[in-house]
PDB file of N, CA and C in Angstrom:
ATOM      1  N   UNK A   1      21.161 -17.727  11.179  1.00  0.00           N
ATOM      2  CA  UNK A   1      19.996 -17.018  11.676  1.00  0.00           C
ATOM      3  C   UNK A   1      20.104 -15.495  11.520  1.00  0.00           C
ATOM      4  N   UNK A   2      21.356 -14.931  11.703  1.00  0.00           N
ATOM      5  CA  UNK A   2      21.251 -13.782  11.584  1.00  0.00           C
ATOM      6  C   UNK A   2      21.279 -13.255  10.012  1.00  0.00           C
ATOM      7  N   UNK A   3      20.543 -13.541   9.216  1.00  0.00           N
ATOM      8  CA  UNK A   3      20.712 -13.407   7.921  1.00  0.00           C
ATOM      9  C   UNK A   3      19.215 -13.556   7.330  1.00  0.00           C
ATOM     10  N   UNK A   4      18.374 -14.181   8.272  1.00  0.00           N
ATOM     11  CA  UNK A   4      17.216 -13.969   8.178  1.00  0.00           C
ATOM     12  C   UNK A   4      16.287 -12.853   9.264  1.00  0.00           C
ATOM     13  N   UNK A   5      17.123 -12.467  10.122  1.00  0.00           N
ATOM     14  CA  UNK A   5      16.652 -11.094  10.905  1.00  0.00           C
ATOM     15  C   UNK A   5      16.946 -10.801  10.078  1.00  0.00           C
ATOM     16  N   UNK A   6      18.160 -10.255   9.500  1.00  0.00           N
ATOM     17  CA  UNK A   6      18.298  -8.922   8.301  1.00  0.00           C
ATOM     18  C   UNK A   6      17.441  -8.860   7.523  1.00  0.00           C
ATOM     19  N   UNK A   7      16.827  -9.574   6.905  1.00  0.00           N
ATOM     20  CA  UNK A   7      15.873 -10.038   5.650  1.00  0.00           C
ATOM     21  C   UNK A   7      14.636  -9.571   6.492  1.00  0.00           C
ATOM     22  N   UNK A   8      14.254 -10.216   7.171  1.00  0.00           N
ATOM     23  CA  UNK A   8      12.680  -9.695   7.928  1.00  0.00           C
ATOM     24  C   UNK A   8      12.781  -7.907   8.358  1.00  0.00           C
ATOM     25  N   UNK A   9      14.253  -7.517   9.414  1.00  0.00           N
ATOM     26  CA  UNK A   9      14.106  -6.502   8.986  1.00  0.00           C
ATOM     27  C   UNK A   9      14.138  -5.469   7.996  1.00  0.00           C
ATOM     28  N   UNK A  10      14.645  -5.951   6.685  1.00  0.00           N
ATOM     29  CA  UNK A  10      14.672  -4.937   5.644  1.00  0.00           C
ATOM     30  C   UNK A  10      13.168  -5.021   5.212  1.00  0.00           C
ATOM     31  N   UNK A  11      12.553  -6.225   5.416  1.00  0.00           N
ATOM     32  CA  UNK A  11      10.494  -6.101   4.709  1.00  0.00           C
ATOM     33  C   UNK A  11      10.187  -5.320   5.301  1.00  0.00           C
ATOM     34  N   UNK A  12      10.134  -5.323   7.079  1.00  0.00           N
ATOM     35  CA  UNK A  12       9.674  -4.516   7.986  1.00  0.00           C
ATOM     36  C   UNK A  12       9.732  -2.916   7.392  1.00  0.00           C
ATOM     37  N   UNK A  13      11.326  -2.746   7.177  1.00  0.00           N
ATOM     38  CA  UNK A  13      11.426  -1.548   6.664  1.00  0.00           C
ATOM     39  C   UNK A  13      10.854  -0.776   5.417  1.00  0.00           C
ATOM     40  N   UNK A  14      10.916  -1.975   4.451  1.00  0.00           N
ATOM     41  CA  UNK A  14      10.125  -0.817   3.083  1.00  0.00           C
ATOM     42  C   UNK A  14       8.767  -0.888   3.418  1.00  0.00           C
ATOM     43  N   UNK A  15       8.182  -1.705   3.993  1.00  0.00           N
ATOM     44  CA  UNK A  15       6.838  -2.006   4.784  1.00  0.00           C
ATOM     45  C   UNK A  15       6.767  -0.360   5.159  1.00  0.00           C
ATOM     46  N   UNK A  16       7.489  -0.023   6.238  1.00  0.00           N
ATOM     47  CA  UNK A  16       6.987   1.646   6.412  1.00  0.00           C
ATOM     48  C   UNK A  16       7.119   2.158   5.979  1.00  0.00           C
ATOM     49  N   UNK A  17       8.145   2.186   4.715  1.00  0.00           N
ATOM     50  CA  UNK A  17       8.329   3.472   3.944  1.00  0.00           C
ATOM     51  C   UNK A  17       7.400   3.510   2.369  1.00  0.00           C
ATOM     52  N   UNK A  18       6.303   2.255   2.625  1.00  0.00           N
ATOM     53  CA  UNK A  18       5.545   1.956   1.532  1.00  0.00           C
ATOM     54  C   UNK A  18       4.017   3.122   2.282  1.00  0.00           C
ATOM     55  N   UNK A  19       3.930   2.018   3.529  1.00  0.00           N
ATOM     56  CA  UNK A  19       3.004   3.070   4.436  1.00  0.00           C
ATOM     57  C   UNK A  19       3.275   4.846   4.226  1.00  0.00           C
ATOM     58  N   UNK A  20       4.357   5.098   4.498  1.00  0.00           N
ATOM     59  CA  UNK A  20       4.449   6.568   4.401  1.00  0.00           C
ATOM     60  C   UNK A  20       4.846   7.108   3.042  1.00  0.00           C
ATOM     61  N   UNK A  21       4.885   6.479   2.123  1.00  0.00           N
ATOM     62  CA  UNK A  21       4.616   7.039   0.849  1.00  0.00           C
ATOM     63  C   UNK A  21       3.230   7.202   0.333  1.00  0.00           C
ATOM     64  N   UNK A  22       2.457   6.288   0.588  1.00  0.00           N
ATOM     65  CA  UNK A  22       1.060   6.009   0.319  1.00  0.00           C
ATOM     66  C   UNK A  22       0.175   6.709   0.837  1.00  0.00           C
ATOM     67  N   UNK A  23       0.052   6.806   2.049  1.00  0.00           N
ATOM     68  CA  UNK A  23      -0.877   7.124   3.380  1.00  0.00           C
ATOM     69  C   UNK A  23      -1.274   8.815   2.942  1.00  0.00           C
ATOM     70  N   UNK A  24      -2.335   9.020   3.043  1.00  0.00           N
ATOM     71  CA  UNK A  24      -2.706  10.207   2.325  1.00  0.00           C
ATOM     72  C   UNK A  24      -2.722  10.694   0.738  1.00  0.00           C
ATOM     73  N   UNK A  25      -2.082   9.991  -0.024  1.00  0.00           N
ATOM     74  CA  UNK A  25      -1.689  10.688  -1.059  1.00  0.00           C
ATOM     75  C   UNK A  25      -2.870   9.909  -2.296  1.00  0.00           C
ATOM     76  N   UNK A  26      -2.942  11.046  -2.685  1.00  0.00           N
ATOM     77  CA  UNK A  26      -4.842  11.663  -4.010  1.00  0.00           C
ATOM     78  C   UNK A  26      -4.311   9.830  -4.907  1.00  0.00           C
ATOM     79  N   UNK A  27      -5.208   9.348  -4.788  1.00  0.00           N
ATOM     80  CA  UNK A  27      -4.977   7.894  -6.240  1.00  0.00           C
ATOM     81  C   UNK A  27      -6.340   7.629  -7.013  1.00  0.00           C
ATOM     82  N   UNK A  28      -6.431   7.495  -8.135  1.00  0.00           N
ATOM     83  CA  UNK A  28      -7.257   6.558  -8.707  1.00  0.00           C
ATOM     84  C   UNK A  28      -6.860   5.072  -9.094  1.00  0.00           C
ATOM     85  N   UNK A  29      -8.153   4.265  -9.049  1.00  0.00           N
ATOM     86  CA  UNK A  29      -8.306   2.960  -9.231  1.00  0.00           C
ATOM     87  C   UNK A  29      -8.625   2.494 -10.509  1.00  0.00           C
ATOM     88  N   UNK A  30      -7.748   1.178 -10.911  1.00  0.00           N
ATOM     89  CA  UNK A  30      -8.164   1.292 -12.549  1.00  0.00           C
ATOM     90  C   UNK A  30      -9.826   0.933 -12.706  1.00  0.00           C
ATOM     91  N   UNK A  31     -10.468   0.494 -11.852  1.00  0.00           N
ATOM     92  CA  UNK A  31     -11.411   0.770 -11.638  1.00  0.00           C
ATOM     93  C   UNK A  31     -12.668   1.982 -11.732  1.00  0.00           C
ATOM     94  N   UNK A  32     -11.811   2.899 -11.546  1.00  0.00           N
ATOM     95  CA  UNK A  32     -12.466   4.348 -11.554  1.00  0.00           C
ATOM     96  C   UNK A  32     -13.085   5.477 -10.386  1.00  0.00           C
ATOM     97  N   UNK A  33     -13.045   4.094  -8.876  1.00  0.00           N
ATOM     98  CA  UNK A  33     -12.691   4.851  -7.766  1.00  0.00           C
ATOM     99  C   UNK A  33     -11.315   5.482  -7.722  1.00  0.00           C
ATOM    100  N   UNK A  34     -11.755   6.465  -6.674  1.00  0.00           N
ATOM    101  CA  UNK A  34     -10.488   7.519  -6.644  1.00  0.00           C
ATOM    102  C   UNK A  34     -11.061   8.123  -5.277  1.00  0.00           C
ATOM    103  N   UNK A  35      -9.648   8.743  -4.154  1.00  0.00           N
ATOM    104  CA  UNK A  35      -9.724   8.748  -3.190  1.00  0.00           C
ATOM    105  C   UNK A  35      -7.959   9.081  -2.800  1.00  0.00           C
ATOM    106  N   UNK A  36      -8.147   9.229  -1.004  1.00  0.00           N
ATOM    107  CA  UNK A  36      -7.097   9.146  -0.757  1.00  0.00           C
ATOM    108  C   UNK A  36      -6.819   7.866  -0.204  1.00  0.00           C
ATOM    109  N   UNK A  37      -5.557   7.187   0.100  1.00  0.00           N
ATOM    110  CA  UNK A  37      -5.167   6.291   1.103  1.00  0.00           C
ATOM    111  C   UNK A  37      -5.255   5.935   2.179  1.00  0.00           C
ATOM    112  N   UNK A  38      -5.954   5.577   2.939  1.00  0.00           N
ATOM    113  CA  UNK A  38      -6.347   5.118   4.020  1.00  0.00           C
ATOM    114  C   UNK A  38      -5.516   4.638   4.807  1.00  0.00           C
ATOM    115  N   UNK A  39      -5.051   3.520   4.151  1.00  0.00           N
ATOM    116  CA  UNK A  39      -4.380   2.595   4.917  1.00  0.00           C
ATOM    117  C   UNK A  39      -4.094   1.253   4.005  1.00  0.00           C
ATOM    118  N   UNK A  40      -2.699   0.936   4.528  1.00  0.00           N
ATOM    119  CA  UNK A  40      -1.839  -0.209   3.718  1.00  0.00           C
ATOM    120  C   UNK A  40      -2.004  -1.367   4.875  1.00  0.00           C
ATOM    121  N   UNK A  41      -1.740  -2.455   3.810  1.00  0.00           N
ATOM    122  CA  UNK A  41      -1.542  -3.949   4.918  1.00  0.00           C
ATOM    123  C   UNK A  41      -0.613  -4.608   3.953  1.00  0.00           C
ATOM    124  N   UNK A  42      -0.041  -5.466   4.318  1.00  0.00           N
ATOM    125  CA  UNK A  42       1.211  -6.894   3.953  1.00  0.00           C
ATOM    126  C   UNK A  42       0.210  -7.781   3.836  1.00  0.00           C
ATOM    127  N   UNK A  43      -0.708  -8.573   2.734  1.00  0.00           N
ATOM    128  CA  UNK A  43      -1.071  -9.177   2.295  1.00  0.00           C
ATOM    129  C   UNK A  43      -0.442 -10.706   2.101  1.00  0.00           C
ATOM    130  N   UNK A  44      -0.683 -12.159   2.871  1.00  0.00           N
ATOM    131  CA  UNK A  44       0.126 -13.195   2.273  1.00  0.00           C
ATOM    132  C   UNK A  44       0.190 -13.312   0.755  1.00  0.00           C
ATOM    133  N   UNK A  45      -1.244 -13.348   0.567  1.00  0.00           N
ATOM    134  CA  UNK A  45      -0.991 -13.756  -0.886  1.00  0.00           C
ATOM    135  C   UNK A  45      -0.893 -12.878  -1.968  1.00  0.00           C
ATOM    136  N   UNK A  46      -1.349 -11.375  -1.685  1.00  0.00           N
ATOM    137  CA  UNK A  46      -1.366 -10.655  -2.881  1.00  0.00           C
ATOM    138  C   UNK A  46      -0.018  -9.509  -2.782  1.00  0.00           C
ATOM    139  N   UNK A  47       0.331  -9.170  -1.520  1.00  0.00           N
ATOM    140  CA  UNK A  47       1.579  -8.481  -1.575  1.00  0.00           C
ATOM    141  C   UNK A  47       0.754  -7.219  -0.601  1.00  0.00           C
ATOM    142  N   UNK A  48       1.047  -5.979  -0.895  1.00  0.00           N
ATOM    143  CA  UNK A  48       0.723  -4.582  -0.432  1.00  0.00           C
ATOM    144  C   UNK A  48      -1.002  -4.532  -1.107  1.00  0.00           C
ATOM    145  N   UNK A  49      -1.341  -3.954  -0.148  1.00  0.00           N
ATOM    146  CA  UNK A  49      -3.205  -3.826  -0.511  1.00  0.00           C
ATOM    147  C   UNK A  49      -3.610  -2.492   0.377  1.00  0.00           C
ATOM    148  N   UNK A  50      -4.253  -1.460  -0.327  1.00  0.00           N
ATOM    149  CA  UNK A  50      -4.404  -0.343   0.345  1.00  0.00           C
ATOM    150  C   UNK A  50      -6.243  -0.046   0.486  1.00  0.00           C
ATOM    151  N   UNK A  51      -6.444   0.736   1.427  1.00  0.00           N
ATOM    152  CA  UNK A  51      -8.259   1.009   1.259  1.00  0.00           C
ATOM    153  C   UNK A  51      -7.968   2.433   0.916  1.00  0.00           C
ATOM    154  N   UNK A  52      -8.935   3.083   0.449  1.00  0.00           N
ATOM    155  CA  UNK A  52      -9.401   4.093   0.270  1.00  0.00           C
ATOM    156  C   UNK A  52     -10.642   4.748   1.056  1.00  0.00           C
ATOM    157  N   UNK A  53     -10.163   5.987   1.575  1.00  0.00           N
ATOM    158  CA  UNK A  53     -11.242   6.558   2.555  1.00  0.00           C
ATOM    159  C   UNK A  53     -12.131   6.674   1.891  1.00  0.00           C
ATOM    160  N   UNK A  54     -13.457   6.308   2.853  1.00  0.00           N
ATOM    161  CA  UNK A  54     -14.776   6.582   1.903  1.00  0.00           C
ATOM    162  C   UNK A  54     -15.352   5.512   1.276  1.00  0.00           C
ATOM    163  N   UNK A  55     -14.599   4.293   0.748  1.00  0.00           N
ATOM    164  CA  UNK A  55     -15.195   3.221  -0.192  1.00  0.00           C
ATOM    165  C   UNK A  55     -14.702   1.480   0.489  1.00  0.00           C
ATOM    166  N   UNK A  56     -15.478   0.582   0.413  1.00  0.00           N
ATOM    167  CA  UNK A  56     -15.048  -0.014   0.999  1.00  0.00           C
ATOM    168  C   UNK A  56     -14.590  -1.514   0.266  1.00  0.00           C
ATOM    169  N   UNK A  57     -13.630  -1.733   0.824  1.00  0.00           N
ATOM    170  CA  UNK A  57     -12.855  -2.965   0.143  1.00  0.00           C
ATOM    171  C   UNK A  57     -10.973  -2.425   0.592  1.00  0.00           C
ATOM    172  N   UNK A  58      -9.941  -3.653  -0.217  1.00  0.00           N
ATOM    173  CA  UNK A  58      -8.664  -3.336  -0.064  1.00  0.00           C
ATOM    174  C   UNK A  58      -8.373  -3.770  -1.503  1.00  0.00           C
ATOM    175  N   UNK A  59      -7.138  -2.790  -1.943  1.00  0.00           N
ATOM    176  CA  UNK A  59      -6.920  -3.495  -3.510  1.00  0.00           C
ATOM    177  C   UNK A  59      -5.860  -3.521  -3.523  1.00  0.00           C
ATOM    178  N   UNK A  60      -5.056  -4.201  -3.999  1.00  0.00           N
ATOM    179  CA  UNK A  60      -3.509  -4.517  -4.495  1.00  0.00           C
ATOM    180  C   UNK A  60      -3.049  -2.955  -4.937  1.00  0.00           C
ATOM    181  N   UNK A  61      -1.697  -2.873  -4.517  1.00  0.00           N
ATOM    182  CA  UNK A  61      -1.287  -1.492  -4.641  1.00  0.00           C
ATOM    183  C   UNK A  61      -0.688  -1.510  -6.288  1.00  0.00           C
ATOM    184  N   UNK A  62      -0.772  -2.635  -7.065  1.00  0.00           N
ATOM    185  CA  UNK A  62      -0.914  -2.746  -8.776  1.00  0.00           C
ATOM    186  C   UNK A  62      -2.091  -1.758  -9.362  1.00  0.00           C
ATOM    187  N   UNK A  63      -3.230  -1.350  -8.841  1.00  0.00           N
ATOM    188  CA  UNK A  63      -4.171  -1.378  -9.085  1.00  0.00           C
ATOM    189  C   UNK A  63      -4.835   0.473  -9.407  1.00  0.00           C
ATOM    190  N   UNK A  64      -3.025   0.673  -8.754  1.00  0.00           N
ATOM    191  CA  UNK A  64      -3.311   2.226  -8.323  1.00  0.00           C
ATOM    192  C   UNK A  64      -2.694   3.236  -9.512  1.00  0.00           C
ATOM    193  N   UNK A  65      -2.926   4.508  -9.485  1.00  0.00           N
ATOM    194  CA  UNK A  65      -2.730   5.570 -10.200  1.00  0.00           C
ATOM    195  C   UNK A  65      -2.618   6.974  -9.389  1.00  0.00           C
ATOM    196  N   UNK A  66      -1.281   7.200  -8.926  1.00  0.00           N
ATOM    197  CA  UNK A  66      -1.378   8.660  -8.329  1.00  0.00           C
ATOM    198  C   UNK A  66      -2.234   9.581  -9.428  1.00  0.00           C
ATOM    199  N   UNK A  67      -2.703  10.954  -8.847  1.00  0.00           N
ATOM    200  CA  UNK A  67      -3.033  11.828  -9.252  1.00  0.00           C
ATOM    201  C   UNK A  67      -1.806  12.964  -9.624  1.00  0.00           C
ATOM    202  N   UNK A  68      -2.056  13.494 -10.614  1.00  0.00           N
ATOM    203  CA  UNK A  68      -1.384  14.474 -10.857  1.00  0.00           C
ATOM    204  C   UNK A  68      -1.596  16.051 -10.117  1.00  0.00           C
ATOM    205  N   UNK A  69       0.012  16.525  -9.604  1.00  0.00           N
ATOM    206  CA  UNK A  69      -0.556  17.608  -8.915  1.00  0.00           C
ATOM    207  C   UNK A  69      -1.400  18.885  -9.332  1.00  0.00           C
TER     208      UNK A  69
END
């Protein structure tokens, strides 16, 4: 058992450090929306999925393109 706490806590963990890489920062969508980060979720089936302020929906964090500074 204790080998699957470790495991849940290491998701937990890049889980926030996915959140705080993301969260604010300029992206476009291959789509052609573009925006900042809103907000991340843990998706069952698709993995990491972020919204964009301003537009509405969640997209797989595949989907993204930082901006250049």
């Amino acid at each position: 058992m204790p080998s699957v706490k470790h495991r849940a806590s290491n998701i937990l963990n890049e889980y926030g450090a996915a959140q705080s890489e993301l969260i604010g920062k300029a992206v476009v969508l291959t789509d052609g929306k573009a925006g900042t980060v809103e907000n991340v979720w843990l998706d069952d089936l698709h993995g990491l999925r972020i919204s964009i302020k301003d537009h509405d929906g969640r997209w797989p964090v595949s989907t993204i393109k930082f901006t250049e500074n």
